[in-house]
Protein backbone atom coordinates (compact mmCIF):
# COMPACT_ATOMS: atom_id res chain seq x y z
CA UNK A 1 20.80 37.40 -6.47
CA UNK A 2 21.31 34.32 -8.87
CA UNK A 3 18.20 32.50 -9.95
CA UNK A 4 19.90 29.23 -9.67
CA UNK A 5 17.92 26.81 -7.57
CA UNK A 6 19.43 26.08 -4.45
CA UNK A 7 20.53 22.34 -3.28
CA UNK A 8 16.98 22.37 -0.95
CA UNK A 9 14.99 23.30 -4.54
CA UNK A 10 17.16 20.70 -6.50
CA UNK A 11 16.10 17.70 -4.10
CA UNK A 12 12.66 19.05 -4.30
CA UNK A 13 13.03 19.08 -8.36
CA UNK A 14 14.20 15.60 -8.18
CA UNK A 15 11.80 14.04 -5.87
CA UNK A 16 9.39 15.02 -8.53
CA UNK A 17 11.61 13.53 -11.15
CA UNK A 18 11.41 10.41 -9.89
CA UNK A 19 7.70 10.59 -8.71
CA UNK A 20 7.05 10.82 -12.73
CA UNK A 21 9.59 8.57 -13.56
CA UNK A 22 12.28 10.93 -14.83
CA UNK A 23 16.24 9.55 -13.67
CA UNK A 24 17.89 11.81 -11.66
CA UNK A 25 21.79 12.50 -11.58
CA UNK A 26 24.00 12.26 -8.67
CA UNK A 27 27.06 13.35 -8.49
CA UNK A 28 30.03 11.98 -5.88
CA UNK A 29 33.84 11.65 -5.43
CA UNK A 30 32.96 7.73 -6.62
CA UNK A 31 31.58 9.77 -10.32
CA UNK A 32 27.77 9.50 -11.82
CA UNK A 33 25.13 7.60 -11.63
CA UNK A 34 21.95 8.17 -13.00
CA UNK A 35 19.08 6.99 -10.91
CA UNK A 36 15.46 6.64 -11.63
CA UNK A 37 12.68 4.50 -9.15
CA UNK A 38 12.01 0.99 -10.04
CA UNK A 39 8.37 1.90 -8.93
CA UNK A 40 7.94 4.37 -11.53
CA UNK A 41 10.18 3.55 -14.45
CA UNK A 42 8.93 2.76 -17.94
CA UNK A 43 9.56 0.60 -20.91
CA UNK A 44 10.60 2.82 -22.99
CA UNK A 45 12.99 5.24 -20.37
CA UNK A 46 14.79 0.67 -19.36
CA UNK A 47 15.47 0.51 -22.87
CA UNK A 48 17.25 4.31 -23.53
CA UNK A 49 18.95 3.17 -20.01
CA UNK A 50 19.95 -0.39 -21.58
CA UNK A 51 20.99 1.19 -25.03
CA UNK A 52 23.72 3.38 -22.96
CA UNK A 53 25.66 0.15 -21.72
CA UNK A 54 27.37 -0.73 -18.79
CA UNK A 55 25.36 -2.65 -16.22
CA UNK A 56 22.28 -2.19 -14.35
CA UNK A 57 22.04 -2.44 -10.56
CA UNK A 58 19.02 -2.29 -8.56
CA UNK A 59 19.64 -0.79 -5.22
CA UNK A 60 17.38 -2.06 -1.96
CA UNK A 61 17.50 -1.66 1.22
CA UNK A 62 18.97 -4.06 3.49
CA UNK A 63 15.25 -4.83 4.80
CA UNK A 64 13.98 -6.09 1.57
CA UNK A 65 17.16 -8.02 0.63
CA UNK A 66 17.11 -9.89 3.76
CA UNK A 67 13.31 -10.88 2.41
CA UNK A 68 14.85 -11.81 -0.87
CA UNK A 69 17.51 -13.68 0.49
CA UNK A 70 20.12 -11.50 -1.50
CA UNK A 71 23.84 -10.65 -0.36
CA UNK A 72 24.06 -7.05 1.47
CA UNK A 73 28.11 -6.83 1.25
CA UNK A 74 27.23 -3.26 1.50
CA UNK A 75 25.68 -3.57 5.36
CA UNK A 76 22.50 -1.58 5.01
CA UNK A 77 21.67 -2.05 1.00
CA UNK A 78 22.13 -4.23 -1.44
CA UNK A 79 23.00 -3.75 -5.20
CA UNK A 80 21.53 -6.18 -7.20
CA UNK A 81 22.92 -6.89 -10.97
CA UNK A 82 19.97 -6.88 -13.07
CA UNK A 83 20.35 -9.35 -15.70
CA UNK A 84 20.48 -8.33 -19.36
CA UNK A 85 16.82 -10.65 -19.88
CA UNK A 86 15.14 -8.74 -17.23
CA UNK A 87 12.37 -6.58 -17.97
CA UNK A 88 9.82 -4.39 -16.18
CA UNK A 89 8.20 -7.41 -14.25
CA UNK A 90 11.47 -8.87 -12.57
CA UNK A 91 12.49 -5.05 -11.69
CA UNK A 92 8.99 -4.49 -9.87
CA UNK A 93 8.79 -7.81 -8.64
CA UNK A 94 12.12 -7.74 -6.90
CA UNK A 95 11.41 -4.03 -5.67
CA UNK A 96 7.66 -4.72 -4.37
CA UNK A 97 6.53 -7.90 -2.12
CA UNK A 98 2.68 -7.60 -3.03
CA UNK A 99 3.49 -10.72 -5.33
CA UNK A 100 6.31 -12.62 -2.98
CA UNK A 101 4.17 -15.48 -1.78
CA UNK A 102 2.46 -16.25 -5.06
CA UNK A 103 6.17 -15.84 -6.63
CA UNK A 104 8.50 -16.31 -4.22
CA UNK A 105 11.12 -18.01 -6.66
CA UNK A 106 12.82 -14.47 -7.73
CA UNK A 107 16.65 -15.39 -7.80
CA UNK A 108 19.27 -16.34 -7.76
CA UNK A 109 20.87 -12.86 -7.29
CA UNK A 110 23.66 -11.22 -7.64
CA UNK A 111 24.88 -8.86 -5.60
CA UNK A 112 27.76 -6.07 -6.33
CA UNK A 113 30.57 -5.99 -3.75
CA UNK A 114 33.41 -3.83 -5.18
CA UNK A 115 33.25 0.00 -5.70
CA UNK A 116 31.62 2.64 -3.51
CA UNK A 117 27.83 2.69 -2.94
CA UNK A 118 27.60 6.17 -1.68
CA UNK A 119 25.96 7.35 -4.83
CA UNK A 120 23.38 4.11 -4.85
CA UNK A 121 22.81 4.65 -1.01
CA UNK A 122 21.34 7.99 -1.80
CA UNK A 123 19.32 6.78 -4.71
CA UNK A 124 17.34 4.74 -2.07
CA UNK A 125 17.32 7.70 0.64
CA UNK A 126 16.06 9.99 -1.95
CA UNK A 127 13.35 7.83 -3.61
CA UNK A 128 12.16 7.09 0.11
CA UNK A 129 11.74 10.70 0.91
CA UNK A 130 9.35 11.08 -2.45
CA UNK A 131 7.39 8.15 -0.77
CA UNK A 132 8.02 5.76 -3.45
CA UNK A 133 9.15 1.94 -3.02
CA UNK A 134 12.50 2.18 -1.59
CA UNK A 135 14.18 0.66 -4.85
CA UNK A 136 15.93 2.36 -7.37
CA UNK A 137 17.42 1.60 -10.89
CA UNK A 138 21.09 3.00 -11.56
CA UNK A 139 23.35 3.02 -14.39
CA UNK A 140 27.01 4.42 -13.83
CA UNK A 141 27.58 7.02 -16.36
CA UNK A 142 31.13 8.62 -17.28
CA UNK A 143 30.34 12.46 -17.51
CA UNK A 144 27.07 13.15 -15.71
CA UNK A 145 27.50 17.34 -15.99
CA UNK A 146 27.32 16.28 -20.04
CA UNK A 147 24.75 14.24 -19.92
CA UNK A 148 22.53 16.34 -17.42
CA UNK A 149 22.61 19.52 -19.88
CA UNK A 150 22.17 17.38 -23.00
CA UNK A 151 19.06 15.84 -21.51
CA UNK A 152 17.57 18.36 -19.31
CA UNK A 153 18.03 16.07 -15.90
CA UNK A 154 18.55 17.16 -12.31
CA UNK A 155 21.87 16.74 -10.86
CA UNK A 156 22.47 16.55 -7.40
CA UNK A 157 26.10 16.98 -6.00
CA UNK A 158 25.62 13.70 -2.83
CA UNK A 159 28.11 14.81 -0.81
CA UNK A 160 26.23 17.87 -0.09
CA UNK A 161 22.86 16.76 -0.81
CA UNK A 162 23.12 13.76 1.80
CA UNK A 163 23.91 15.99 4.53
CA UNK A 164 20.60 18.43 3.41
CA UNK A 165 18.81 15.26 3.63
CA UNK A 166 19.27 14.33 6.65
CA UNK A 167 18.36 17.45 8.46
CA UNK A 168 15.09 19.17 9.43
CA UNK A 169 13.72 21.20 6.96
CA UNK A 170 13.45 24.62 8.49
CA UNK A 171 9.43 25.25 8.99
CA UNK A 172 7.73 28.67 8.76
CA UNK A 173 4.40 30.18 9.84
CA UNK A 174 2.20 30.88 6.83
CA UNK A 175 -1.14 31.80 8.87
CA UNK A 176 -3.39 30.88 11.62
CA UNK A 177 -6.66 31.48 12.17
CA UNK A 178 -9.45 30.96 14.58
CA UNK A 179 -11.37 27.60 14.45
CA UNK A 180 -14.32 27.25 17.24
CA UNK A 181 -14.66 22.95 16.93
CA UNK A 182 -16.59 20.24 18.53
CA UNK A 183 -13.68 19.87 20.98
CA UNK A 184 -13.41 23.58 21.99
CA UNK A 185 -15.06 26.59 20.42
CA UNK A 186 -11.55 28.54 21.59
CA UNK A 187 -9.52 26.94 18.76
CA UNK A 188 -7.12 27.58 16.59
CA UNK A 189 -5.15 26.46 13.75
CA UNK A 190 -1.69 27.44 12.96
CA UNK A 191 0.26 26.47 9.30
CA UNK A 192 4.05 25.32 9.12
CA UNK A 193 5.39 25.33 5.41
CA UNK A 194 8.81 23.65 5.33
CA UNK A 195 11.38 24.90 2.71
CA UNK A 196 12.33 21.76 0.52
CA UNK A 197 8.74 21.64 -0.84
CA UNK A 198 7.34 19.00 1.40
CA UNK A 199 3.80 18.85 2.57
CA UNK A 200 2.89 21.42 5.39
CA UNK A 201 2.58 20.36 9.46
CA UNK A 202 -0.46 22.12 11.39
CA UNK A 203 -0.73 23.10 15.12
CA UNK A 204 -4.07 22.99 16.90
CA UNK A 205 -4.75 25.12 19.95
CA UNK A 206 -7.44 25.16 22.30
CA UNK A 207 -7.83 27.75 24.10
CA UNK A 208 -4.75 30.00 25.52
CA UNK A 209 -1.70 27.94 26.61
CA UNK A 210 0.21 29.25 29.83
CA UNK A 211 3.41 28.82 27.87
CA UNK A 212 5.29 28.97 31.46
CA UNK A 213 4.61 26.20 32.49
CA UNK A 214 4.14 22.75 31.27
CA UNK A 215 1.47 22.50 28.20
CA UNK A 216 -1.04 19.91 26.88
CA UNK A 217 0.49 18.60 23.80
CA UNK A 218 -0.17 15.60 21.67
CA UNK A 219 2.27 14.92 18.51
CA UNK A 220 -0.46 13.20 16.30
CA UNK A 221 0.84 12.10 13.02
CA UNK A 222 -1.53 11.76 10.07
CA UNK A 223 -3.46 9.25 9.40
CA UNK A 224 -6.32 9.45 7.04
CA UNK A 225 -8.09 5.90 7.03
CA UNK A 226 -8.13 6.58 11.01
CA UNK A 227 -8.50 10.38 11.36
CA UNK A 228 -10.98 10.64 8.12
CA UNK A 229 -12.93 7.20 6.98
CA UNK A 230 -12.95 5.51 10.80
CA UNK A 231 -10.70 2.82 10.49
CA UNK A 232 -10.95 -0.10 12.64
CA UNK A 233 -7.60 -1.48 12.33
CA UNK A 234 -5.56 1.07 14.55
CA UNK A 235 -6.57 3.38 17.17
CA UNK A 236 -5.48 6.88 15.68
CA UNK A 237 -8.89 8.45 14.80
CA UNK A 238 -10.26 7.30 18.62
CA UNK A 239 -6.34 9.25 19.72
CA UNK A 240 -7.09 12.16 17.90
CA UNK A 241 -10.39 12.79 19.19
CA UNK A 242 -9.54 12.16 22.98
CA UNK A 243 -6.58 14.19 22.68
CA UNK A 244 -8.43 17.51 21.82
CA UNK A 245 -11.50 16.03 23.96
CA UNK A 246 -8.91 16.53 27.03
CA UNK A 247 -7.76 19.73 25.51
CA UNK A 248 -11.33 21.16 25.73
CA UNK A 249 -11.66 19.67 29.09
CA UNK A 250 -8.40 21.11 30.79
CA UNK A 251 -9.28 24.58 28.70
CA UNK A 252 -5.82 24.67 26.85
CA UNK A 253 -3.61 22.71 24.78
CA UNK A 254 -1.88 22.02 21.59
CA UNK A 255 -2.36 19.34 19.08
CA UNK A 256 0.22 19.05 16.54
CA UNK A 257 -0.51 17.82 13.05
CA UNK A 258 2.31 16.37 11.31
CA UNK A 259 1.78 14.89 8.07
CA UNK A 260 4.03 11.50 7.84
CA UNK A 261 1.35 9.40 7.09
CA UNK A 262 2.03 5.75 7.69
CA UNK A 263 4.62 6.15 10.14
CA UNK A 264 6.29 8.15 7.49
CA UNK A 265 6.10 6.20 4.49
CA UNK A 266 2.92 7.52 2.97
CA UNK A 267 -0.64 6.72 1.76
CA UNK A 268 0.64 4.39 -0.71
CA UNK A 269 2.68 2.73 0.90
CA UNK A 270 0.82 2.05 4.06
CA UNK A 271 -1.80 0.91 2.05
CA UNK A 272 1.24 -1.99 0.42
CA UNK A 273 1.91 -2.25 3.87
CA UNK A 274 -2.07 -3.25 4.69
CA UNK A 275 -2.21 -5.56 1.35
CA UNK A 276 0.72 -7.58 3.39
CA UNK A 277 -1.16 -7.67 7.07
CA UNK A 278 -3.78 -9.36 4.89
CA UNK A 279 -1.96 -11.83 3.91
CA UNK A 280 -0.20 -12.66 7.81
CA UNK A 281 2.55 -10.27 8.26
CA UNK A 282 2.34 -8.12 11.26
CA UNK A 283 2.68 -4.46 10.88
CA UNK A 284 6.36 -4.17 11.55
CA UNK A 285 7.22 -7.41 9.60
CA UNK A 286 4.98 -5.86 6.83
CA UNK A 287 7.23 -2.26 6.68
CA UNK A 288 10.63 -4.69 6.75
CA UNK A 289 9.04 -6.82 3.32
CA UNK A 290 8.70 -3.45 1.55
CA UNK A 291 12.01 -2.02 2.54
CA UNK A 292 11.19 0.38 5.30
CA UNK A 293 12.28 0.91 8.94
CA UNK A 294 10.07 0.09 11.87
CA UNK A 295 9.21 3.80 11.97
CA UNK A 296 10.23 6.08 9.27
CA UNK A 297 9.08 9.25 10.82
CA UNK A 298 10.90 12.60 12.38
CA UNK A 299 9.68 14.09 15.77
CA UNK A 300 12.34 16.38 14.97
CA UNK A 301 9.49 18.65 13.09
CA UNK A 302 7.67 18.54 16.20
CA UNK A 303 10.14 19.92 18.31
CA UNK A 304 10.67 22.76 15.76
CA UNK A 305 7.38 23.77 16.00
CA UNK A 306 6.83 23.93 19.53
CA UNK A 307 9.78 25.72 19.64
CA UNK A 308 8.46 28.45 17.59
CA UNK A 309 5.21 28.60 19.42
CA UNK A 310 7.14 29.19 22.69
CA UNK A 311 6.80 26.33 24.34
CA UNK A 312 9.48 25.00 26.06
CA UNK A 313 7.83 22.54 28.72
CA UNK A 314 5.37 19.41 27.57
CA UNK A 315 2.71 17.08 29.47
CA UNK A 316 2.75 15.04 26.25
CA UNK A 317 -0.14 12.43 25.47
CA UNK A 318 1.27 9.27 24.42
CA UNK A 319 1.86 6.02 24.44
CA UNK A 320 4.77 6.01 23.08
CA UNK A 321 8.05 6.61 24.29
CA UNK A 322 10.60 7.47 21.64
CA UNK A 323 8.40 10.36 21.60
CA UNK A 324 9.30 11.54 25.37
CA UNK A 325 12.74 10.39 23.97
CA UNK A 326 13.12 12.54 21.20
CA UNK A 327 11.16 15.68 22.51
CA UNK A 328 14.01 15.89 25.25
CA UNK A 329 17.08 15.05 23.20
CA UNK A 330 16.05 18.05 20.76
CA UNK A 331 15.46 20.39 24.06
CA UNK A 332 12.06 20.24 24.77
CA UNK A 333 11.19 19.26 28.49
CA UNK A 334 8.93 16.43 29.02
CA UNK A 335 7.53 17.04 32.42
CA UNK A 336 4.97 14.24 31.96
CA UNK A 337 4.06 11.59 29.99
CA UNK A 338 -0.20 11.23 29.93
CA UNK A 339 -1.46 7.87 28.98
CA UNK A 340 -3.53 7.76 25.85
CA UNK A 341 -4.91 4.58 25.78
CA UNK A 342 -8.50 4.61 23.57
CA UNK A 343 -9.53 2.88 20.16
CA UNK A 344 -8.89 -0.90 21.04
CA UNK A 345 -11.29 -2.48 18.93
CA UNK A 346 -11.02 -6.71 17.93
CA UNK A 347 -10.00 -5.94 14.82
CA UNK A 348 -6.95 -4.17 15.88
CA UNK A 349 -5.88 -6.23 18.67
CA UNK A 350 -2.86 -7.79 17.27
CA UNK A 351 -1.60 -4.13 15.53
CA UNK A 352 -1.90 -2.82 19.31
CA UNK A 353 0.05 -5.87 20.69
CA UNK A 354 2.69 -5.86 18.25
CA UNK A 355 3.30 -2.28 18.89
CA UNK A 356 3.96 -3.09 22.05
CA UNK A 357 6.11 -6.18 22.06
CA UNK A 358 7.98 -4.59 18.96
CA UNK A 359 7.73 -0.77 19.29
CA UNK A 360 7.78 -0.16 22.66
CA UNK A 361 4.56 1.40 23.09
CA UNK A 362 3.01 1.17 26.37
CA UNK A 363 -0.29 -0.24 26.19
């Protein structure tokens, strides 16, 4: 057996690349580029970047140059020329909106429209998935197999790499263990480690499922100002608690954990995305400024778990239905849908009504 890394260990290696600020290499029909995050690049890493030649592009999602008011000739991204002037402060102020009202005066730009943007589109889907700012710096380069042994950098073949992407990350039991809580003193907690590297998913069960028939289940994704400090601005710490509360009652059912915090975008970046609610923008217009979907997350990992655990059939507690949606396109059987509706509180009012009127969620 070769001790290579695989393609799954590679995008794992370059996630935290460009967590630390180290470009990454990727490879397609259309040649190299070498990509590094705006969020995370340095002086001195612009400057070795600028000394190879050839011109910069910053690549953003369609999203954020819609905010900007920049060209998107390539539909769901834009690549912005970044001007031979431009330092560190126009790159992060283009790729983060913390600053847009006090600065809004950041073009004109221009934006590329000839050549493929394959390899740039994958800069952005890669940087996402290390839950950075969806922005990255890229520079094309001529021989990137060259340059990636001279200087110790990842490469990543895109063709390939896009499709691994995309997919679920197959998830695997570590260990599970019994956990008597407030909720139910017959718990248990089960531990799902996927194979690129990414952080694990947990499964909660009270008491002993009848796994032929429909079961309990509530797809809870993380959230740690809610779940953990009490937050008053949405209602997923109330959720949480009323979903194992009704566990314990009925005698049986199965929380799942997943860990996309911030409707998948991460701490961080939900925290950006707070920052913006403060200053007017609603939730969903606050994900859009920063260059995220609506909803960034995968119920796909649910699905997989449930899977594994046997269960086949759901009463699932939500309010939302792209949940019942996605549960049954990936062959789990939603039976029922059980009303969750806990947590209002004034101060998040207006985060419960636009999720609603904008996701769907019925409230």
């Amino acid at each position: 057996m070769s001790l290579r890394p695989t393609l799954t260990e590679q995008l794992a290696r370059a996630r935290s690349d460009l967590r630390m600020g180290v470009p990454v290499l990727l490879a397609g029909s259309g040649g190299t580029i070498l990509a590094v995050a705006a969020e995370t690049l340095d002086a001195g890493r612009l400057a070795a970047l600028r000394a190879m030649g050839g011109d910069l592009a910053l690549a953003i999602t369609v999203w954020r140059a819609e905010t900007l008011k920049a060209r998107a000739y390539d539909g769901d991204m834009a690549r912005i020329l970044i001007p031979p002037s431009a330092g560190l402060p126009w790159i992060r102020a283009v790729a983060d909106p913390a600053d847009d009202l006090s600065t809004p005066m950041k073009g004109p730009f221009t934006s590329l429209r000839d050549g493929p943007a394959d390899l740039h589109r994958a800069a952005i889907r890669l940087v996402k998935s290390a839950q950075l700012l969806p922005a990255a710096v890229c520079l094309a380069v001529p021989d990137g197999v060259a340059l990636a042994a001279r200087e110790g950098l990842t490469l990543i073949p895109v063709t390939e790499a896009v499709a691994e992407m995309l997919a679920v990350s197959p998830l695997h039991p570590v260990v599970s263990a019994r956990l008597p809580m407030q909720a139910s003193e017959a718990g248990r907690v089960h531990i799902f480690r996927p194979e690129d590297g990414g952080e694990e998913h947990y499964a909660i069960e009270i008491g002993k499922p009848d796994r032929t028939g429909p079961v309990l289940v509530r797809l809870h994704s993380a959230c740690f100002t809610g779940d953990v400090l009490g937050s008053l601005k949405c209602d997923c710490g109330p959720q949480l608690r009323a979903a194992l509360g009704q566990m314990g009652a009925d005698g049986a059912g199965i929380l799942l954990y997943l860990n996309q915090e911030g409707r998948g975008i991460g701490l961080a970046n939900k925290m950006r995305a707070y920052s913006l609610q403060d200053q007017g923008f609603d939730t969903v217009e606050a994900n859009h400024r920063l260059g995220f979907e609506d909803d960034e997350r995968d119920f796909r990992l649910g699905a997989g778990i449930l899977r594994q655990m046997g269960v086949s059939k759901l009463r699932l507690l939500t309010n939302n239905p792209r949940k019942v949606q996605m549960m049954q396109s990936n062959g789990i059987e939603v039976v029922e849908r059980v009303p969750l509706k806990v947590g209002q509180t004034p101060q998040n009012a207006a985060y419960l009504a636009t999720k609603a009127a904008k996701s769907g969620h019925l409230l």
